[in-house]
PDB file of N, CA and C in Angstrom:
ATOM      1  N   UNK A   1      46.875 -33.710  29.327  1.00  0.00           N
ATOM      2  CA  UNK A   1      46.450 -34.213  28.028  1.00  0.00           C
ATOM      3  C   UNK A   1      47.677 -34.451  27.164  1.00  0.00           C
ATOM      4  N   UNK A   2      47.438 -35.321  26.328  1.00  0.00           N
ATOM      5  CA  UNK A   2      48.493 -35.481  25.091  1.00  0.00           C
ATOM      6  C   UNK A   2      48.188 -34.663  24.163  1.00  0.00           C
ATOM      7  N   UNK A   3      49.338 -34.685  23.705  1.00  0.00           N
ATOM      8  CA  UNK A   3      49.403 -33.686  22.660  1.00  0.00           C
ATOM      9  C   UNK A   3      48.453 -34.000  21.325  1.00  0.00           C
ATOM     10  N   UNK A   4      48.588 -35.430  20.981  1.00  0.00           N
ATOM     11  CA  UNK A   4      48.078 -35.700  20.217  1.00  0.00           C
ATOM     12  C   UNK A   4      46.858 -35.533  19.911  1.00  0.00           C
ATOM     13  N   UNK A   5      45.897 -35.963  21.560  1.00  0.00           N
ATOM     14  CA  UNK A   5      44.564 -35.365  21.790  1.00  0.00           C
ATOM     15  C   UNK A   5      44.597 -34.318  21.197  1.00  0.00           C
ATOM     16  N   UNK A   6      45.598 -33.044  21.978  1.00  0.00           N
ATOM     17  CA  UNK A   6      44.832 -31.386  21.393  1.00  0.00           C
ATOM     18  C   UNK A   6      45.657 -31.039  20.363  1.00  0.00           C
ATOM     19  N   UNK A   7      46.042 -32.049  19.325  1.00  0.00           N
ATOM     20  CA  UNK A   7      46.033 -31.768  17.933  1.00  0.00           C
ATOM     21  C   UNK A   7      44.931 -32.123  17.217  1.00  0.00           C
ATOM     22  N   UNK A   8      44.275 -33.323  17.760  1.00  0.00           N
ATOM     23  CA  UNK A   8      43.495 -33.741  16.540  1.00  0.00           C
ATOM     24  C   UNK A   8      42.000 -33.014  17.103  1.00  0.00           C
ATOM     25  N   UNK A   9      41.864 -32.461  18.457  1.00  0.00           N
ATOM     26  CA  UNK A   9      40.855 -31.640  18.594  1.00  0.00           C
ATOM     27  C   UNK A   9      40.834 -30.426  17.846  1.00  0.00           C
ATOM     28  N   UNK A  10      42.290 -29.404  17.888  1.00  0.00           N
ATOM     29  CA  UNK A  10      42.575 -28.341  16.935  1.00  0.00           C
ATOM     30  C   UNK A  10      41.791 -28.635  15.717  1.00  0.00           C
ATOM     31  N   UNK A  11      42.169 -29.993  15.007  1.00  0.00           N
ATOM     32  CA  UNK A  11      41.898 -29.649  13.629  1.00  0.00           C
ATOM     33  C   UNK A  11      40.745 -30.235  13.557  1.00  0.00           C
ATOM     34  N   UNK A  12      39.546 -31.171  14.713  1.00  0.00           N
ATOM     35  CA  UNK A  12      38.400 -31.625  14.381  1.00  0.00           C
ATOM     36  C   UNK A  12      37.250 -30.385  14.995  1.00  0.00           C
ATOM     37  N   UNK A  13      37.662 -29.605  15.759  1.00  0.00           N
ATOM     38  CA  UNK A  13      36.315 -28.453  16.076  1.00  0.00           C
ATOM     39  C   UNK A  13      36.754 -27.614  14.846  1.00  0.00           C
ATOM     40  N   UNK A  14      36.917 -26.802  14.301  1.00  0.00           N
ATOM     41  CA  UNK A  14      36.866 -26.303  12.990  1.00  0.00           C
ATOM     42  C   UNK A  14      35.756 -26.945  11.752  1.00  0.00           C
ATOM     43  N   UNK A  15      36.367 -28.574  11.711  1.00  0.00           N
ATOM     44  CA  UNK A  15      35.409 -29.284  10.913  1.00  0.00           C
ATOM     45  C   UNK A  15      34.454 -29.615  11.645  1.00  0.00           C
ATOM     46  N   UNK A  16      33.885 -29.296  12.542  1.00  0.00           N
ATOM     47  CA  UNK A  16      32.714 -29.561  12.792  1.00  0.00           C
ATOM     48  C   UNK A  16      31.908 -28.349  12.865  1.00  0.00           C
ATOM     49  N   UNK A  17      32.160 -27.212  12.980  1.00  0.00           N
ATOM     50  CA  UNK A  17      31.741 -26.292  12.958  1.00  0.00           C
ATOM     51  C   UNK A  17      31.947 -25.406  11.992  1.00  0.00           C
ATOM     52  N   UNK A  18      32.499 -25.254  11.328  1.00  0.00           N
ATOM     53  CA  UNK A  18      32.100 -24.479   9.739  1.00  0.00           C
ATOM     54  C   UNK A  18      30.407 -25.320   8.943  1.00  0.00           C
ATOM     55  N   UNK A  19      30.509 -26.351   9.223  1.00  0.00           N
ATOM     56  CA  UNK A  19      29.265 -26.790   8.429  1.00  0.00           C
ATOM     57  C   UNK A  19      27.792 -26.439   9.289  1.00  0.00           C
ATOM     58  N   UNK A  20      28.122 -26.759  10.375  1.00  0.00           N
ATOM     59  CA  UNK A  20      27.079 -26.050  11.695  1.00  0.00           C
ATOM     60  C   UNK A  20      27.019 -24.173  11.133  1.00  0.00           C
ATOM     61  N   UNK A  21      27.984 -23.839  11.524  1.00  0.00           N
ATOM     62  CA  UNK A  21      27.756 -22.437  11.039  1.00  0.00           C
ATOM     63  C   UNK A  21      27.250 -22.076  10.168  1.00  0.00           C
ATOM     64  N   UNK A  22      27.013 -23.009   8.628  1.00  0.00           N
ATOM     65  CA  UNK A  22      26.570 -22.242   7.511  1.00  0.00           C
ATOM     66  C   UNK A  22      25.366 -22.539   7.345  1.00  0.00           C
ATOM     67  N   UNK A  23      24.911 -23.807   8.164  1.00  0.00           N
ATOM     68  CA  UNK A  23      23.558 -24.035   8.335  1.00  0.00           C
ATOM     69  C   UNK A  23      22.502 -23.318   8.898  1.00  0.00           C
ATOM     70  N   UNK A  24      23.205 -22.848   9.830  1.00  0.00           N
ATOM     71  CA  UNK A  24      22.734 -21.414  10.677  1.00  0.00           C
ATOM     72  C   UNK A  24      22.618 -20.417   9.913  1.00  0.00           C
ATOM     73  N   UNK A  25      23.363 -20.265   9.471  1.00  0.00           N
ATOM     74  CA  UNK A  25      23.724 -18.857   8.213  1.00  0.00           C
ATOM     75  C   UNK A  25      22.532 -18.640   7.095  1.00  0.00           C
ATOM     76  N   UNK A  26      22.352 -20.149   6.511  1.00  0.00           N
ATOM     77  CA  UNK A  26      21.047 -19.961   5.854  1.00  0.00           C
ATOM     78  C   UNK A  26      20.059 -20.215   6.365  1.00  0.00           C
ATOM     79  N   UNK A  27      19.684 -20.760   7.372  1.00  0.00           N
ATOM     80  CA  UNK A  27      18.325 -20.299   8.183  1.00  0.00           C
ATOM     81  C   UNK A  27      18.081 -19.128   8.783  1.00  0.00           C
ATOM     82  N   UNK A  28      19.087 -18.355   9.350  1.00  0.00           N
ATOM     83  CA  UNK A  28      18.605 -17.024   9.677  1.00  0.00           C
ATOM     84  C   UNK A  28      19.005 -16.026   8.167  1.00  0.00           C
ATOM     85  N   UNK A  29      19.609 -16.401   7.379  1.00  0.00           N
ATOM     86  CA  UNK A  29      19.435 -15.607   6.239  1.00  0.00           C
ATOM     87  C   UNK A  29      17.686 -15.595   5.564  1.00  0.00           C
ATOM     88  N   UNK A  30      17.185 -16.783   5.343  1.00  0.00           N
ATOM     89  CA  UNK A  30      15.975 -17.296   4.900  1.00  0.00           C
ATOM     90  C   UNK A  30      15.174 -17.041   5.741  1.00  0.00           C
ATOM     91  N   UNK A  31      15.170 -16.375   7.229  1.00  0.00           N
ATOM     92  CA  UNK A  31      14.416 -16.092   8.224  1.00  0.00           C
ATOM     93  C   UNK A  31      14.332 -14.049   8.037  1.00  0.00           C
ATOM     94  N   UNK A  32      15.171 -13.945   7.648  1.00  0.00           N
ATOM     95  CA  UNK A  32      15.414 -12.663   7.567  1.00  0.00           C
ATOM     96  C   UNK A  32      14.574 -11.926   6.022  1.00  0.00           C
ATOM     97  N   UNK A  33      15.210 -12.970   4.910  1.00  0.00           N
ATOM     98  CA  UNK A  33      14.132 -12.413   3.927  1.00  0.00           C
ATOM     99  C   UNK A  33      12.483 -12.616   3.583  1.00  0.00           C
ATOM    100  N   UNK A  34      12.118 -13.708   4.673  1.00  0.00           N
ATOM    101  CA  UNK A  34      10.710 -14.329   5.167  1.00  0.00           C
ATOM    102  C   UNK A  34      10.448 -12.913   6.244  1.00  0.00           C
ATOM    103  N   UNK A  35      10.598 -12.552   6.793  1.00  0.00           N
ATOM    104  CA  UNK A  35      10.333 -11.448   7.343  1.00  0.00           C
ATOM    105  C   UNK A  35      10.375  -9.852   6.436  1.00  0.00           C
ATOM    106  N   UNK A  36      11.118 -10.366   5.714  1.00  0.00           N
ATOM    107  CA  UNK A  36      11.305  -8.771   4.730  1.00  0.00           C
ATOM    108  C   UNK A  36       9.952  -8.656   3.677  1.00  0.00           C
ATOM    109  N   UNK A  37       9.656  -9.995   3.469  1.00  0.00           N
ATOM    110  CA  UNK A  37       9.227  -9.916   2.519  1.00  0.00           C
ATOM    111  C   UNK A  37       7.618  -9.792   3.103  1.00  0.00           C
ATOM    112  N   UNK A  38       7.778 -10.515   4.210  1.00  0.00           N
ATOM    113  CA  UNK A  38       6.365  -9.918   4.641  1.00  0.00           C
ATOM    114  C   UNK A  38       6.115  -8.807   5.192  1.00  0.00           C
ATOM    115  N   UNK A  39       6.912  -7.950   5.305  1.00  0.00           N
ATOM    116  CA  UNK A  39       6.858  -6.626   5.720  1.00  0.00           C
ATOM    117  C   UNK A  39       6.424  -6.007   4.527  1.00  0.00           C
ATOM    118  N   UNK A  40       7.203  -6.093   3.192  1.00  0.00           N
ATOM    119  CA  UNK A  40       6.864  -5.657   2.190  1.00  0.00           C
ATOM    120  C   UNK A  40       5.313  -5.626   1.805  1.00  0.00           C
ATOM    121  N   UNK A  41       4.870  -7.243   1.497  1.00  0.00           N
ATOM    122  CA  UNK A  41       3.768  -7.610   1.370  1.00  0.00           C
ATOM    123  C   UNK A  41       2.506  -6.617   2.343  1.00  0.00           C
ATOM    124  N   UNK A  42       2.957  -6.340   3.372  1.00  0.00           N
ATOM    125  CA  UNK A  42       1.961  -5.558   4.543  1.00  0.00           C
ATOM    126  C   UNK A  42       1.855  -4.662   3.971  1.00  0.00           C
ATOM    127  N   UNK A  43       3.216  -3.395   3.737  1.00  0.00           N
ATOM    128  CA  UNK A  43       3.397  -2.202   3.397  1.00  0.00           C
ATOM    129  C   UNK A  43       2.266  -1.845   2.140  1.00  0.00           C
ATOM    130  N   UNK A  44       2.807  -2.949   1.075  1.00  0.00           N
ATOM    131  CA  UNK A  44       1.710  -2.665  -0.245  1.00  0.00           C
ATOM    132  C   UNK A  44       0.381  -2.958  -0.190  1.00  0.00           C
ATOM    133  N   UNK A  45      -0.393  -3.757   1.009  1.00  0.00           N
ATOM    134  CA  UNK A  45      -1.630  -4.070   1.109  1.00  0.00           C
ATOM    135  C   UNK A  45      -2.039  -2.810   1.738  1.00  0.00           C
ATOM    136  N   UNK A  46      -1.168  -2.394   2.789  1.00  0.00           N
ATOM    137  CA  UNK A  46      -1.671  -1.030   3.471  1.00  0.00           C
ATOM    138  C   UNK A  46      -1.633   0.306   2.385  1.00  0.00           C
ATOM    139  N   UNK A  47      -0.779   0.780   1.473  1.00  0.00           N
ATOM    140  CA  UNK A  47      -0.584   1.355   0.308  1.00  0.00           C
ATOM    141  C   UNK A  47      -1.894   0.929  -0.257  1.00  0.00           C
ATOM    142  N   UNK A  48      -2.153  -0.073  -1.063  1.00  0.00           N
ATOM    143  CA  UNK A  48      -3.554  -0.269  -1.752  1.00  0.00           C
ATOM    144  C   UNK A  48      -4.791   0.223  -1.184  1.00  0.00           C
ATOM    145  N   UNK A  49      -4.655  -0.281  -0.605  1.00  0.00           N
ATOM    146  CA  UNK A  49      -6.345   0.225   0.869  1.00  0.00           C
ATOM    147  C   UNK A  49      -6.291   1.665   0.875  1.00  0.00           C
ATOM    148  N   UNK A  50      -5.039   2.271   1.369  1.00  0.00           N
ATOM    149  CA  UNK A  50      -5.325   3.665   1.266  1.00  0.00           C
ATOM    150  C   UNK A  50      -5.117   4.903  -0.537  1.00  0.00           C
ATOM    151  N   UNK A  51      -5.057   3.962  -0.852  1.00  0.00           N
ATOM    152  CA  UNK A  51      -4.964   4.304  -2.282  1.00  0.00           C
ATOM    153  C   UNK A  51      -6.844   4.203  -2.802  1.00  0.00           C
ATOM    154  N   UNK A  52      -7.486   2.881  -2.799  1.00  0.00           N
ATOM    155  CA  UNK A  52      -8.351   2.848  -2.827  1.00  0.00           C
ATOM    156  C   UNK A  52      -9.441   3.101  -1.988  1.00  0.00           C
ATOM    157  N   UNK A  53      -9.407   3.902  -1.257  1.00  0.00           N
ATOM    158  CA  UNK A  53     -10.025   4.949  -0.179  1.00  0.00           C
ATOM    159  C   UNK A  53     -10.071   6.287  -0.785  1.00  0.00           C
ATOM    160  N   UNK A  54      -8.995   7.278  -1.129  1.00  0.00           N
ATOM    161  CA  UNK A  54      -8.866   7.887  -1.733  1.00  0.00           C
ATOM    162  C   UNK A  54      -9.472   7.595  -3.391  1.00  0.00           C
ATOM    163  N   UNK A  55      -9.450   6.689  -4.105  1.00  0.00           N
ATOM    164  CA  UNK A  55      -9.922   6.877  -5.001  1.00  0.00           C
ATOM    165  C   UNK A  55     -11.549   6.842  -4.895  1.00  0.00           C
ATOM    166  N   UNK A  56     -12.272   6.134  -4.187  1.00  0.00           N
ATOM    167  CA  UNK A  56     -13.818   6.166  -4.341  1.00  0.00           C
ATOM    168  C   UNK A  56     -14.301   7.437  -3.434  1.00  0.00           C
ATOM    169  N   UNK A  57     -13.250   8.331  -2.925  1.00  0.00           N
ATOM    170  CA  UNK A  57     -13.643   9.390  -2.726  1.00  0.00           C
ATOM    171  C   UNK A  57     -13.299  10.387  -3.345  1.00  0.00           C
ATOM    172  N   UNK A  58     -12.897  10.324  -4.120  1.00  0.00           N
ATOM    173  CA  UNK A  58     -12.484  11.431  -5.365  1.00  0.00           C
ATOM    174  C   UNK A  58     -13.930  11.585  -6.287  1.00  0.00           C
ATOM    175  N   UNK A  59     -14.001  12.594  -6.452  1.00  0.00           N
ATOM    176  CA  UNK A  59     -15.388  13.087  -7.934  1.00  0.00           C
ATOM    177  C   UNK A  59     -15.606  12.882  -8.758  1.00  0.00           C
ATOM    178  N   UNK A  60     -14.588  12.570  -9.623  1.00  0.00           N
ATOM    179  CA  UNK A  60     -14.313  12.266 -11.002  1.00  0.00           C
ATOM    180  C   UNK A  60     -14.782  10.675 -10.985  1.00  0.00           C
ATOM    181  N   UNK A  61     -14.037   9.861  -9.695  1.00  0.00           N
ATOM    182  CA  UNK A  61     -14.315   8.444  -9.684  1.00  0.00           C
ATOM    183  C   UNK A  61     -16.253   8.370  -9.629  1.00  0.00           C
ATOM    184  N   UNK A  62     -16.746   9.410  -8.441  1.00  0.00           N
ATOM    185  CA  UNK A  62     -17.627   9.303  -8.675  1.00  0.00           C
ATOM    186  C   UNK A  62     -18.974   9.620 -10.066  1.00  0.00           C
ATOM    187  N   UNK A  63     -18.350  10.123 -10.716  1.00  0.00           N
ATOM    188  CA  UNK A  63     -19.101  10.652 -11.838  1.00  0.00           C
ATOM    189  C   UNK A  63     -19.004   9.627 -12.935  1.00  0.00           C
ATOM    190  N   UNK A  64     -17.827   9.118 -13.208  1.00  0.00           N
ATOM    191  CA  UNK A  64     -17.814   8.171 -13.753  1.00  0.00           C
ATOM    192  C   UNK A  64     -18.190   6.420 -13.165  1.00  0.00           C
ATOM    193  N   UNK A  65     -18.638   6.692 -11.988  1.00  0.00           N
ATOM    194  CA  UNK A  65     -19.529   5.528 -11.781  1.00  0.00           C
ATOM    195  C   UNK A  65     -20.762   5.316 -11.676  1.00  0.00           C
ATOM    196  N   UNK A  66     -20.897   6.597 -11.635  1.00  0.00           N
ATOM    197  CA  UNK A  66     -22.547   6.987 -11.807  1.00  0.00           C
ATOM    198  C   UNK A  66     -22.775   6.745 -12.849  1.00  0.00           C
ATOM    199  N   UNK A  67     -22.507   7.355 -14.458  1.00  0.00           N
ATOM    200  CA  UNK A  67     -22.356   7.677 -15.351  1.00  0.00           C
ATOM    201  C   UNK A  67     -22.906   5.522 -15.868  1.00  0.00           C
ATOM    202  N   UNK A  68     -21.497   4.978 -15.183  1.00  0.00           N
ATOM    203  CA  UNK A  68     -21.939   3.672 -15.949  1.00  0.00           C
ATOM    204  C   UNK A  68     -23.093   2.747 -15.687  1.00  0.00           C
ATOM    205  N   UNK A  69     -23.199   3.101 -14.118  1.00  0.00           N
ATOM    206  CA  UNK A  69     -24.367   2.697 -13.533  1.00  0.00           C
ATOM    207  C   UNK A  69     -25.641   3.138 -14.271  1.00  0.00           C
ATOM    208  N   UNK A  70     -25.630   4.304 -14.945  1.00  0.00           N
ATOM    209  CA  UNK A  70     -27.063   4.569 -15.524  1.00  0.00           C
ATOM    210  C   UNK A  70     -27.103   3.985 -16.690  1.00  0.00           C
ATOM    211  N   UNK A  71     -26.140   3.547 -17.535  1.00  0.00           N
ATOM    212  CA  UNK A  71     -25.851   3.452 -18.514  1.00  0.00           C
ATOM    213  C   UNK A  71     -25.831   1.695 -18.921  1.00  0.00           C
ATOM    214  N   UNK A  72     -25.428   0.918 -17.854  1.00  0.00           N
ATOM    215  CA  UNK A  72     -25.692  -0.492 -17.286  1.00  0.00           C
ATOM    216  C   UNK A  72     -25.968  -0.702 -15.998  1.00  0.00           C
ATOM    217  N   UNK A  73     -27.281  -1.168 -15.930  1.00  0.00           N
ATOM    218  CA  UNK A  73     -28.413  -0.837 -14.779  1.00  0.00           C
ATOM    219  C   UNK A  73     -28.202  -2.237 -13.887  1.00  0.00           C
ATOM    220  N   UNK A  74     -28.137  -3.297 -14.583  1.00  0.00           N
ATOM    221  CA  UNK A  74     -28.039  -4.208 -14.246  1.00  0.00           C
ATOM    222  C   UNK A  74     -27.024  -4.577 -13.366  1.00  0.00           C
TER     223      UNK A  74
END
């Protein structure tokens, strides 16, 4: 090869690949917080459910739903 070839290859794979790379970079960045966030989203739906399990079995919840139920029948 000439030299010239593997100079101007030196300095053209660099520029072609830093912009490839960062494209990558934000798709698996944006893949990563699309996954976080639906993990999150799970965590607090599963949190709620068992939150509200616990509450309509608690006494107090029940007394005070009784309470309104007699009170508005309808």
């Amino acid at each position: 090869m000439q030299w010239e070839l593997i100079a101007a290859l030196i300095i053209a794979i660099p520029i072609i690949l830093f912009p490839a790379a960062y494209v990558w970079y934000i798709n698996i960045r944006g893949l990563t917080a699309l996954v976080k966030n639906a993990r999150l989203k799970k965590a607090a739906r599963e949190e709620k459910t068992n939150l509200q399990k616990n509450m309509y079995q608690h006494p107090e919840y029940e007394k005070a739903l009784t309470e309104v139920l007699e009170k508005y029948p309808w």
